[in-house]
Each structure stands twice: as structure tokens, then as C-alpha cells.
PDB file of N, CA and C in Angstrom:
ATOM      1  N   UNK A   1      27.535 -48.001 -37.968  1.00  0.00           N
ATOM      2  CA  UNK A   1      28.824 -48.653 -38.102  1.00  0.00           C
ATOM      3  C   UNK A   1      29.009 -49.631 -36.958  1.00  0.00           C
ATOM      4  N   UNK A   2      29.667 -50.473 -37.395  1.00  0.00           N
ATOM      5  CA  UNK A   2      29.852 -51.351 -36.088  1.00  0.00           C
ATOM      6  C   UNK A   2      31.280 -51.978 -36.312  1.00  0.00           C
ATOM      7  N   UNK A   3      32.371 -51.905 -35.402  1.00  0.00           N
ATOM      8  CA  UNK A   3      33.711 -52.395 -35.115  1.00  0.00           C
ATOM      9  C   UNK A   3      33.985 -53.401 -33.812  1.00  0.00           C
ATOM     10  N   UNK A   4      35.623 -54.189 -34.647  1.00  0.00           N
ATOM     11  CA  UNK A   4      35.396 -55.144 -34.035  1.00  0.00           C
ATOM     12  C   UNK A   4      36.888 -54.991 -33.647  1.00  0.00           C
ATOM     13  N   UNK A   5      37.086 -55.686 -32.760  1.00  0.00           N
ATOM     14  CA  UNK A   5      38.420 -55.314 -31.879  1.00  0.00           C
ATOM     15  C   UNK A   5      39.252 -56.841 -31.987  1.00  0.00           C
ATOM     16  N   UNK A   6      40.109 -56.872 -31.913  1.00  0.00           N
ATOM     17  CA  UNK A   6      41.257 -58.628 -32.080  1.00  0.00           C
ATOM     18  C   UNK A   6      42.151 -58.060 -31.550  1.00  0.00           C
ATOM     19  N   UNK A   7      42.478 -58.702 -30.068  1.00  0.00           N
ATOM     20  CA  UNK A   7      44.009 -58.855 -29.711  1.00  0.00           C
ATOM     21  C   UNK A   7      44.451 -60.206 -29.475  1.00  0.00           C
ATOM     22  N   UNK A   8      45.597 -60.347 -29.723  1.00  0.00           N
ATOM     23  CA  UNK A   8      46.487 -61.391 -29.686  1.00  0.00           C
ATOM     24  C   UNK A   8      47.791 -61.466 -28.946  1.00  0.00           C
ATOM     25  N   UNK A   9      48.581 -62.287 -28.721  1.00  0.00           N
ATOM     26  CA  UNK A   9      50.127 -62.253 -28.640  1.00  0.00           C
ATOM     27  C   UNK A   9      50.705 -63.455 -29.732  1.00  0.00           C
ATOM     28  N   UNK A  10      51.590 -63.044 -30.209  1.00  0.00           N
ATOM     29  CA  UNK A  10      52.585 -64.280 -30.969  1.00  0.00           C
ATOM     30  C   UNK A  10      53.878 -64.861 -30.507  1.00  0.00           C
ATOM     31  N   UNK A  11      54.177 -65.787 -30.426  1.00  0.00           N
ATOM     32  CA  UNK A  11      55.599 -66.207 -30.151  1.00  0.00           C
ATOM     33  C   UNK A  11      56.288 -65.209 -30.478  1.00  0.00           C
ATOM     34  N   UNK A  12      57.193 -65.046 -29.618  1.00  0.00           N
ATOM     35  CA  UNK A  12      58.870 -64.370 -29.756  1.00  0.00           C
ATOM     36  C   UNK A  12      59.471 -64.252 -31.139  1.00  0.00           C
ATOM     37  N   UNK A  13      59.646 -65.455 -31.445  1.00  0.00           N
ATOM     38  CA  UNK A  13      60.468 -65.975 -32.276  1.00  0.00           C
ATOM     39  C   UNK A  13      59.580 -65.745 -33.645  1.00  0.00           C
ATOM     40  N   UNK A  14      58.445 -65.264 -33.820  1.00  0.00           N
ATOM     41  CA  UNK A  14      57.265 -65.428 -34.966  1.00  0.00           C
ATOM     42  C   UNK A  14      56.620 -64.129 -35.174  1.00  0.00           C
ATOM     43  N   UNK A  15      57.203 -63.169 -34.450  1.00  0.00           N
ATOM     44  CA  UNK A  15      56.826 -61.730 -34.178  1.00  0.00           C
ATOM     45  C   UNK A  15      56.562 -60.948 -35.657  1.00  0.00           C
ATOM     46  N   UNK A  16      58.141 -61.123 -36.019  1.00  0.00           N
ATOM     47  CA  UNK A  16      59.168 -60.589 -37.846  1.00  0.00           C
ATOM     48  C   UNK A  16      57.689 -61.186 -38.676  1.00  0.00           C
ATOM     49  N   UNK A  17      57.573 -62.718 -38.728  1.00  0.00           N
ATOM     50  CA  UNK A  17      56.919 -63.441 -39.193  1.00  0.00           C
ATOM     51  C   UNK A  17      54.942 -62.843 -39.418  1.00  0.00           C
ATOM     52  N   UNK A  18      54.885 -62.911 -38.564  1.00  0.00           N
ATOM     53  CA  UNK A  18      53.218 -62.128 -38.394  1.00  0.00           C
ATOM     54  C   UNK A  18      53.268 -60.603 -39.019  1.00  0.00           C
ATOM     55  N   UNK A  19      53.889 -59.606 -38.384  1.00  0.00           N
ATOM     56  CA  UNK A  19      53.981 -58.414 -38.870  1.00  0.00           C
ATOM     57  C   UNK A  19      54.346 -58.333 -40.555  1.00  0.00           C
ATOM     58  N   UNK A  20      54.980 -58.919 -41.301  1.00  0.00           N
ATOM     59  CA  UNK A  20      55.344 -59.214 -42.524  1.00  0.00           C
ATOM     60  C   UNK A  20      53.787 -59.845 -43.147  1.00  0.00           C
ATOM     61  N   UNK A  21      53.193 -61.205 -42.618  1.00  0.00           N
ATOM     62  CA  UNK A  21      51.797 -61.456 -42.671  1.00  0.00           C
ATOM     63  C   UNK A  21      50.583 -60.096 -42.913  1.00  0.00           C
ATOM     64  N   UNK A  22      51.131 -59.432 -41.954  1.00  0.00           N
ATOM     65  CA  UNK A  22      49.975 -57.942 -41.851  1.00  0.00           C
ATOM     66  C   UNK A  22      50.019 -57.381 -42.797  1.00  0.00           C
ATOM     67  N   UNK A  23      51.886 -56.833 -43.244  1.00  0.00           N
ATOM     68  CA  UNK A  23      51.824 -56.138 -44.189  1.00  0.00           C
ATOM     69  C   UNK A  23      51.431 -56.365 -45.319  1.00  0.00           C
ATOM     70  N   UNK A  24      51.504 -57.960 -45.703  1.00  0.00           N
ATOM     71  CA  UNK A  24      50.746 -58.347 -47.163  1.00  0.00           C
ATOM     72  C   UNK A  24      49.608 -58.075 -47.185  1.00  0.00           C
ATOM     73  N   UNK A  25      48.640 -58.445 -46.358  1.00  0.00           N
ATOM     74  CA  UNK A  25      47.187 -58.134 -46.054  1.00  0.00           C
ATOM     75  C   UNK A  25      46.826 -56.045 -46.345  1.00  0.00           C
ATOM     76  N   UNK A  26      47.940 -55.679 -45.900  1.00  0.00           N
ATOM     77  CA  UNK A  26      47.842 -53.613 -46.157  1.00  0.00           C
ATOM     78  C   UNK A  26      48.082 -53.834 -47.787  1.00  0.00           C
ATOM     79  N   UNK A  27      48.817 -54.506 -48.263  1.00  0.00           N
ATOM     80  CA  UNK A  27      49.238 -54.223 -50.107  1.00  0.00           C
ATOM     81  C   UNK A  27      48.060 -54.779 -50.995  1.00  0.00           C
ATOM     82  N   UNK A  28      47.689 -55.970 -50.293  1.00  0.00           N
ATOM     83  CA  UNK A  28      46.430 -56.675 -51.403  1.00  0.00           C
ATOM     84  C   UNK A  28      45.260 -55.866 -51.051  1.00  0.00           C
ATOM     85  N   UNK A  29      45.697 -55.442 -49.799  1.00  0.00           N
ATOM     86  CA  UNK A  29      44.057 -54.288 -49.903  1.00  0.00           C
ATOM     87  C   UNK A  29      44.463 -53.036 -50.861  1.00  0.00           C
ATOM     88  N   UNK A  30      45.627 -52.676 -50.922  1.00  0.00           N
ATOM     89  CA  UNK A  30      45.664 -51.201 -51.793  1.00  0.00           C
ATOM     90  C   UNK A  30      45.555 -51.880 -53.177  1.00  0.00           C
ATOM     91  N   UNK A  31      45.716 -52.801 -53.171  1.00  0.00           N
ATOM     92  CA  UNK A  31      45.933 -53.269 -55.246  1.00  0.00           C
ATOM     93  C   UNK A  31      44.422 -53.217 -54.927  1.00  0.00           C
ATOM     94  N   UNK A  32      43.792 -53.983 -54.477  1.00  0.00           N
ATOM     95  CA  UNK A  32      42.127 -54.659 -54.584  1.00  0.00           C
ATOM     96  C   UNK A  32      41.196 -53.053 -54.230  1.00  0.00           C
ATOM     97  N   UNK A  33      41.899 -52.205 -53.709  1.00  0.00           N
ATOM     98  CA  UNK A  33      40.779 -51.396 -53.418  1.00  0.00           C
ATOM     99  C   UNK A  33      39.197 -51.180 -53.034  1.00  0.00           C
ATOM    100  N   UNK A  34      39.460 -52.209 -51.560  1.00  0.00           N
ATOM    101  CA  UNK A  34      37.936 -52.892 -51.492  1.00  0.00           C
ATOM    102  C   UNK A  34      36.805 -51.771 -50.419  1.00  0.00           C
ATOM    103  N   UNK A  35      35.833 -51.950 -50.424  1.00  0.00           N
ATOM    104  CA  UNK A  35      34.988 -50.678 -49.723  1.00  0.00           C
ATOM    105  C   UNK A  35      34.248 -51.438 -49.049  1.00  0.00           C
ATOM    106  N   UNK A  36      33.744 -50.142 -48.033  1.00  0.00           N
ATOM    107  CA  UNK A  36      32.796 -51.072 -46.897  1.00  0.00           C
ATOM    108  C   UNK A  36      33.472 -50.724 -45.820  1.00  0.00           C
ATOM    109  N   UNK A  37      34.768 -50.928 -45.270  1.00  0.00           N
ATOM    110  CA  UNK A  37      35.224 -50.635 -44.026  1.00  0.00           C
ATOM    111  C   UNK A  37      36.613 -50.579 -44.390  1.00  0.00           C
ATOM    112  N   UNK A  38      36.980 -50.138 -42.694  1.00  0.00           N
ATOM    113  CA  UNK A  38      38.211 -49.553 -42.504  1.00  0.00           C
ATOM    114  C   UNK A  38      39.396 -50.627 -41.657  1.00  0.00           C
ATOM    115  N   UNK A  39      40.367 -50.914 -41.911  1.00  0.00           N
ATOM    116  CA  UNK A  39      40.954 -51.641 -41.247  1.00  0.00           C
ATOM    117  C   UNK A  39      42.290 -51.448 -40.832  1.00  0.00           C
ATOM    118  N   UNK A  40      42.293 -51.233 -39.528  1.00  0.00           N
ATOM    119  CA  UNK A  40      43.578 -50.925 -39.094  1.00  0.00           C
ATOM    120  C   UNK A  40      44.738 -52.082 -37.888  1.00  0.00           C
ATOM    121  N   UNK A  41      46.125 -52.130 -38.072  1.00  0.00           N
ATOM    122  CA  UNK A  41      46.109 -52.888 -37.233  1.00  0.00           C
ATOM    123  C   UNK A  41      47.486 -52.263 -36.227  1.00  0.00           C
ATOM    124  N   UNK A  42      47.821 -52.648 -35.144  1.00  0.00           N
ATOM    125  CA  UNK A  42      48.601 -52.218 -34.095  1.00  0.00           C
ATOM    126  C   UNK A  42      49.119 -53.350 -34.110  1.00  0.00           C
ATOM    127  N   UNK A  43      50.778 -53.049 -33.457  1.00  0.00           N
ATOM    128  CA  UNK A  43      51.978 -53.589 -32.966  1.00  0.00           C
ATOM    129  C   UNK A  43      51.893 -53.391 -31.546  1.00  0.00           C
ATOM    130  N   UNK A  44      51.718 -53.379 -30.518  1.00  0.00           N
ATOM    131  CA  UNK A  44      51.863 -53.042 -29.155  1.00  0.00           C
ATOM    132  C   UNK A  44      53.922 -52.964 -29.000  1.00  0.00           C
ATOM    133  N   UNK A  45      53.955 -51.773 -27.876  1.00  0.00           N
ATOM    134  CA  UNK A  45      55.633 -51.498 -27.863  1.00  0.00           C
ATOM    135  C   UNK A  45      56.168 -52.697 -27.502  1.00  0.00           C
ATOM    136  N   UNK A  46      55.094 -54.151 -26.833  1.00  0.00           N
ATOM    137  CA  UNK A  46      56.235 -55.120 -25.672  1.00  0.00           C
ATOM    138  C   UNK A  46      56.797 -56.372 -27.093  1.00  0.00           C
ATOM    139  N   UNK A  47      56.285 -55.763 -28.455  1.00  0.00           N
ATOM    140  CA  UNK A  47      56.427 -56.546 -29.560  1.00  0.00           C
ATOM    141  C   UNK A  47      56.113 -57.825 -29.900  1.00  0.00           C
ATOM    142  N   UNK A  48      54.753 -57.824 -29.357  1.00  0.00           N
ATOM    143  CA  UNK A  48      54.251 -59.391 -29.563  1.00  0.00           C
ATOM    144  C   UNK A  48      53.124 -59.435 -29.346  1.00  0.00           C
ATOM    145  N   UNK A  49      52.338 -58.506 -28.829  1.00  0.00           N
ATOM    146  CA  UNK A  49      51.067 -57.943 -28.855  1.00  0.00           C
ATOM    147  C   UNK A  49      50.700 -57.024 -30.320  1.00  0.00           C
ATOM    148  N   UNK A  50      49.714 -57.512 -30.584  1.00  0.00           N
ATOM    149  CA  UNK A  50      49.081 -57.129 -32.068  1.00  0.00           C
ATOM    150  C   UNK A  50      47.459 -56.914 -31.591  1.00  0.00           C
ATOM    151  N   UNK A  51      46.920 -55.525 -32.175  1.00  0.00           N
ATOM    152  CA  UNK A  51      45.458 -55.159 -32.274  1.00  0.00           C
ATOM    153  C   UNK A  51      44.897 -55.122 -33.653  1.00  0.00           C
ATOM    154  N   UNK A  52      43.641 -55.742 -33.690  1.00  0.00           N
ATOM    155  CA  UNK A  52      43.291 -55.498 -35.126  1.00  0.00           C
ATOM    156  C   UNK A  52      42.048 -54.812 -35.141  1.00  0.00           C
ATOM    157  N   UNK A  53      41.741 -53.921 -35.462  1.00  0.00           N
ATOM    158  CA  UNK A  53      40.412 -53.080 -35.687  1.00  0.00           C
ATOM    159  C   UNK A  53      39.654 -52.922 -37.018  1.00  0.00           C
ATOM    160  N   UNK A  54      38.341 -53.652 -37.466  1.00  0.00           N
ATOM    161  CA  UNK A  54      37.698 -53.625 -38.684  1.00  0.00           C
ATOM    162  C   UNK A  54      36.385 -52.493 -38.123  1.00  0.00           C
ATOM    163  N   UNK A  55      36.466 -51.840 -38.691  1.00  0.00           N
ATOM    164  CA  UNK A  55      34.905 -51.035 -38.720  1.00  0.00           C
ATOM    165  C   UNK A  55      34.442 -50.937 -39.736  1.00  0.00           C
ATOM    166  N   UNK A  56      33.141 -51.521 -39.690  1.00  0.00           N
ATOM    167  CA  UNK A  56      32.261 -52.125 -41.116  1.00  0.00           C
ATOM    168  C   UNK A  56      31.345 -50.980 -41.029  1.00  0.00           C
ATOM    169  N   UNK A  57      31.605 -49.612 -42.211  1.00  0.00           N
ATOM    170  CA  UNK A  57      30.311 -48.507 -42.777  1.00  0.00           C
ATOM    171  C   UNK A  57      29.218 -49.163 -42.966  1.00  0.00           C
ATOM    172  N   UNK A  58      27.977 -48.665 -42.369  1.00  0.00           N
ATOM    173  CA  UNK A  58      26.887 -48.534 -43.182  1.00  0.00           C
ATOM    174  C   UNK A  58      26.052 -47.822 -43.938  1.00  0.00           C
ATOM    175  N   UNK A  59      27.306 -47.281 -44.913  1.00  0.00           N
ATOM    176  CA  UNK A  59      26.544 -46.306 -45.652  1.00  0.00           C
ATOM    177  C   UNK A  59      26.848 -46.762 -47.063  1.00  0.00           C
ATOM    178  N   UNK A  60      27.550 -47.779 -47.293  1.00  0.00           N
ATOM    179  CA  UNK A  60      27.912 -49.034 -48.574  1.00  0.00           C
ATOM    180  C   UNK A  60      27.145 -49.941 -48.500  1.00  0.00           C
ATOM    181  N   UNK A  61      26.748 -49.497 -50.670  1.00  0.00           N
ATOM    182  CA  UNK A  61      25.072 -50.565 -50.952  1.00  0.00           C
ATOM    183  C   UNK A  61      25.951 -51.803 -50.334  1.00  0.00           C
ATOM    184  N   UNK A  62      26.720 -52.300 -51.329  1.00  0.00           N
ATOM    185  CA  UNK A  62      27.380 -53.444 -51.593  1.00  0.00           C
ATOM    186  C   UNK A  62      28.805 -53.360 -50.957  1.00  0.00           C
ATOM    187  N   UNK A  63      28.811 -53.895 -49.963  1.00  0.00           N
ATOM    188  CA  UNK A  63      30.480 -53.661 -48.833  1.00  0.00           C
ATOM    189  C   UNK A  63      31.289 -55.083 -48.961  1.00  0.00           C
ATOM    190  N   UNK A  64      32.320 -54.761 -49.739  1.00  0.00           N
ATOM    191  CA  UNK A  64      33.166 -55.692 -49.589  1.00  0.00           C
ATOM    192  C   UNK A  64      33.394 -56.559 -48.323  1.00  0.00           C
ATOM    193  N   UNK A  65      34.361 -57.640 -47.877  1.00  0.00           N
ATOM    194  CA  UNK A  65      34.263 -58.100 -47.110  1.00  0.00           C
ATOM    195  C   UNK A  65      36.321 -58.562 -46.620  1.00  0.00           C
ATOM    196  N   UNK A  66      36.673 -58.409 -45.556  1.00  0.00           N
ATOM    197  CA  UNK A  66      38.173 -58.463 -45.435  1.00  0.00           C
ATOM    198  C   UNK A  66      38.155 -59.940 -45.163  1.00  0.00           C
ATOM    199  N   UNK A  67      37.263 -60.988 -45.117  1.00  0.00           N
ATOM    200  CA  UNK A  67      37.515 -62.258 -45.201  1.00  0.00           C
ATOM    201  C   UNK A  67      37.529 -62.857 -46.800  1.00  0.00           C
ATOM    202  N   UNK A  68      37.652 -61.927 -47.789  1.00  0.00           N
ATOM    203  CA  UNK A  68      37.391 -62.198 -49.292  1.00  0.00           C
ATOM    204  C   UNK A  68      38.536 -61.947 -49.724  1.00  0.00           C
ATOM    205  N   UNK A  69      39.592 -61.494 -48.719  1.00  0.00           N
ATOM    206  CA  UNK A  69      41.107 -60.497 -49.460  1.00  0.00           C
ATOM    207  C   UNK A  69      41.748 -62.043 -48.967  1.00  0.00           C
ATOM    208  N   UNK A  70      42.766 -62.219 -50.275  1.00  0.00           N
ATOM    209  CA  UNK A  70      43.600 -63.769 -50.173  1.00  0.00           C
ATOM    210  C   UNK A  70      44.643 -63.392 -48.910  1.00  0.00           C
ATOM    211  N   UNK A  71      45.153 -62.445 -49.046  1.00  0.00           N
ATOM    212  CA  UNK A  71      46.186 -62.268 -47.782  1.00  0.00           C
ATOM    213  C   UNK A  71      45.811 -62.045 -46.556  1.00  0.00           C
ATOM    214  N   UNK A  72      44.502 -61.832 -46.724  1.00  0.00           N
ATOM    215  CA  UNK A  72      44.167 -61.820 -45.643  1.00  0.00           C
ATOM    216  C   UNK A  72      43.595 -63.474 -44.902  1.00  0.00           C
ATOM    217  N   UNK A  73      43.047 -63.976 -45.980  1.00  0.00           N
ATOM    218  CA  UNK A  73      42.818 -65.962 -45.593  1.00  0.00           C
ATOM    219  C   UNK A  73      44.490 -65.999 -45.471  1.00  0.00           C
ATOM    220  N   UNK A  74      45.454 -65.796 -45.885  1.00  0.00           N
ATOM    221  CA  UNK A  74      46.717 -66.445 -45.384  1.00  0.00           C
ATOM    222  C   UNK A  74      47.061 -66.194 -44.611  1.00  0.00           C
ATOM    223  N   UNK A  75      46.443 -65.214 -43.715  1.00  0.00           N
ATOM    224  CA  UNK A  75      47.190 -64.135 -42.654  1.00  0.00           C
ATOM    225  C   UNK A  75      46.725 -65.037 -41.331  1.00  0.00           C
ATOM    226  N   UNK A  76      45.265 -65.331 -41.501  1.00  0.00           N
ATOM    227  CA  UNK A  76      44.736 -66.380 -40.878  1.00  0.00           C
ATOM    228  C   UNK A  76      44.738 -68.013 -41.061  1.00  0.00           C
ATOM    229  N   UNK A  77      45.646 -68.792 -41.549  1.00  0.00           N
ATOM    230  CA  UNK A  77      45.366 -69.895 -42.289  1.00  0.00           C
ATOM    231  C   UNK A  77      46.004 -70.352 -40.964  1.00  0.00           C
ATOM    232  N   UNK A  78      47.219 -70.371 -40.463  1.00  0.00           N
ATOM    233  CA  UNK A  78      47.714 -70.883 -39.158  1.00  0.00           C
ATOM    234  C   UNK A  78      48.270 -69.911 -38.015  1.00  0.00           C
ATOM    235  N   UNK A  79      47.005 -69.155 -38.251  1.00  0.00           N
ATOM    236  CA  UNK A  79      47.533 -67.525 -36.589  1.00  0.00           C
ATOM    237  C   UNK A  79      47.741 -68.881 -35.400  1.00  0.00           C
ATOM    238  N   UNK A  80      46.975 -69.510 -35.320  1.00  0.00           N
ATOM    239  CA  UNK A  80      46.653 -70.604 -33.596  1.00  0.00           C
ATOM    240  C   UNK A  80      48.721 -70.993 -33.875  1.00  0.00           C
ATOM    241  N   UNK A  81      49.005 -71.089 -34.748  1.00  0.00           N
ATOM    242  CA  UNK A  81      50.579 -72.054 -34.653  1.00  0.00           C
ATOM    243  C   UNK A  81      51.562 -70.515 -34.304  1.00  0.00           C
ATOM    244  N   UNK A  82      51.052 -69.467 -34.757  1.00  0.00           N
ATOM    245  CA  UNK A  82      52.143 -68.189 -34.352  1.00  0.00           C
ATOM    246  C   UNK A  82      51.984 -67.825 -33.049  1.00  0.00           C
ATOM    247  N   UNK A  83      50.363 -68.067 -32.031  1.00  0.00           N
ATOM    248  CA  UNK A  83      50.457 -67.020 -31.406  1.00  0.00           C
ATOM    249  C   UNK A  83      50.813 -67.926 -29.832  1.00  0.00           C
ATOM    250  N   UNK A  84      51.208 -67.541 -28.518  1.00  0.00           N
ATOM    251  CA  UNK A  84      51.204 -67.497 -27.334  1.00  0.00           C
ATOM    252  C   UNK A  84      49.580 -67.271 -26.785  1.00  0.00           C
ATOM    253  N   UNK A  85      49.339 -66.365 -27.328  1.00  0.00           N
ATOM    254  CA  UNK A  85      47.768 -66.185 -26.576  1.00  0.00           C
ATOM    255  C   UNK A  85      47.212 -66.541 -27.486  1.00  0.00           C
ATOM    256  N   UNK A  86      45.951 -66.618 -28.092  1.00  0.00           N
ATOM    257  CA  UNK A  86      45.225 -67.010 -29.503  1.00  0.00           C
ATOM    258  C   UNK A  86      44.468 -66.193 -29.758  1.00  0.00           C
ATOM    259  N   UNK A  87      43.818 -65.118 -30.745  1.00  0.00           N
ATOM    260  CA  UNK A  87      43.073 -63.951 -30.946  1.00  0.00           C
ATOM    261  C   UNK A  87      41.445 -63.877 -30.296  1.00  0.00           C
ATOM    262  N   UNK A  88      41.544 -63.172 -29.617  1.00  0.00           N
ATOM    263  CA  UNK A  88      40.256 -62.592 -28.726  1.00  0.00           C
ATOM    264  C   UNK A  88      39.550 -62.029 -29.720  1.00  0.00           C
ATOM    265  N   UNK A  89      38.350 -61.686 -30.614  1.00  0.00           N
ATOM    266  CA  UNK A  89      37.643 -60.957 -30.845  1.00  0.00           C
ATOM    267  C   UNK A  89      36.559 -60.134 -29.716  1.00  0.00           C
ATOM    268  N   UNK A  90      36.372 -59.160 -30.145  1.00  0.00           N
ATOM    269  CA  UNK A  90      34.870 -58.515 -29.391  1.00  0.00           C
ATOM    270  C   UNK A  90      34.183 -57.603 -30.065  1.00  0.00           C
ATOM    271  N   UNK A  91      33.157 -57.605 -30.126  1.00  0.00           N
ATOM    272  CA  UNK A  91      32.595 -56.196 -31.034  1.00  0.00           C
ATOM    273  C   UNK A  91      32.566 -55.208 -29.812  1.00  0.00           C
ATOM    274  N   UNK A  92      32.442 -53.988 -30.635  1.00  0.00           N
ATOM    275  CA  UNK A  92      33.041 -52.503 -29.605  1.00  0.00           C
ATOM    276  C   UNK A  92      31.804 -51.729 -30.102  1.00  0.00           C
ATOM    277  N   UNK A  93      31.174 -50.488 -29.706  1.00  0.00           N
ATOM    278  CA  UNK A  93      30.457 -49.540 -30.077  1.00  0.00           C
ATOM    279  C   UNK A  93      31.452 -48.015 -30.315  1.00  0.00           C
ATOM    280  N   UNK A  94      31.309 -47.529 -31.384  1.00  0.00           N
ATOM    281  CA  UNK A  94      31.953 -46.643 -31.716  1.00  0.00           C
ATOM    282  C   UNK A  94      31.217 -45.409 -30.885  1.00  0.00           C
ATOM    283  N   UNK A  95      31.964 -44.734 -30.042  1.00  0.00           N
ATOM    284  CA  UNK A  95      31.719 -43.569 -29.274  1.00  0.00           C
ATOM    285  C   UNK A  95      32.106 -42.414 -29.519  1.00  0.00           C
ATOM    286  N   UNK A  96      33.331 -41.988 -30.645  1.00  0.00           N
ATOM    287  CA  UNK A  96      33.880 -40.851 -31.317  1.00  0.00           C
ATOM    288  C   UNK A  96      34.293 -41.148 -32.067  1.00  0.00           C
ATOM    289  N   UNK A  97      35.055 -40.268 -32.550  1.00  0.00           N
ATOM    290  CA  UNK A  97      35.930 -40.079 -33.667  1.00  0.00           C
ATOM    291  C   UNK A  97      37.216 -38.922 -34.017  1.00  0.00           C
ATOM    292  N   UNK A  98      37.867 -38.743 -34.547  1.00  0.00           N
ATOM    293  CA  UNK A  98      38.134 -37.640 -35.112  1.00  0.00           C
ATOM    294  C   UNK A  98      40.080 -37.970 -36.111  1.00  0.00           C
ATOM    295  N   UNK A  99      39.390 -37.904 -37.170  1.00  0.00           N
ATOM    296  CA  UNK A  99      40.041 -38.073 -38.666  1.00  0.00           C
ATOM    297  C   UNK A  99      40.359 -40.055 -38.831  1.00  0.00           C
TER     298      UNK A  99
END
């Protein structure tokens, strides 16, 4: 497996705006029911900090892909105009687990 880590900050004022963005991206994944990985994302408490975590299984012949989900291209179509900081990626090595 291999996961990938995204933090960001968004404008103040664009916070409502992004988080609403996320949540479309959680619904078109439950209609689409796509496989391959897991995707989770965080609010940080100072409310403008956002984490995004994809961990891509390798135990799927054929693994969908979260750049193929439409809400998710909209989620990204203008992040650079929402955010204060602009999204960091990094890949991470998974060291545990549990549920």
C-alpha cells in the first residue's frame, strides 16, 4: 500500500466553501462506489487547515482512481484561488494500523 498525505490552508472567508467541495467529493464516491483505496479527509480545529489522506491497496486487479471521480476534478479545478497556503503533497509509508 502506499499513502499520500495533502495539507493545505484556505482563505477565511472560503473555509464553508471548500468543506462543502469535500463533501461532494464523500457523495459521488458513495453513488460511484469506486475500489482501490481509501480516502479520508480532515478539518484541522484552527478551521482552515484541511488534511487529505489517499491510501492506494495493492491487493486490487483493477483500482479505480480518485482523479476519475467528477467531484473530485471540481474539488480541484480552482483549490490555488481558495487556499492561503497551496496544497503540499508527500507520500508517507504506512507503519500501522488499527480499524
Amino acid at each position: 500500500m502506499t499513502a499520500t498525505i495533502v495539507q493545505y490552508q484556505v482563505k477565511p472567508e472560503r473555509a464553508e466553501e471548500n468543506q462543502k467541495l469535500v463533501e461532494a467529493v464523500f457523495a459521488d464516491l458513495e453513488a460511484r462506489q469506486p475500489d482501490g483505496f481509501t480516502y479520508k479527509v480532515f478539518r484541522l480545529e484552527d478551521g482552515v487547515s484541511f488534511v487529505h489522506v489517499v491510501i492506494e491497496h495493492d491487493d486490487v486487479e483493477h483500482p479505480d482512481s480518485l482523479q476519475e471521480v467528477p467531484a473530485f476534478r471540481a474539488f480541484v479545478a480552482d483549490i490555488a484561488e481558495r487556499c492561503d497556503k497551496p496544497p503540499a503533497a508527500k507520500g508517507a509509508t504506512i507503519v500501522g494500523g488499527y480499524r
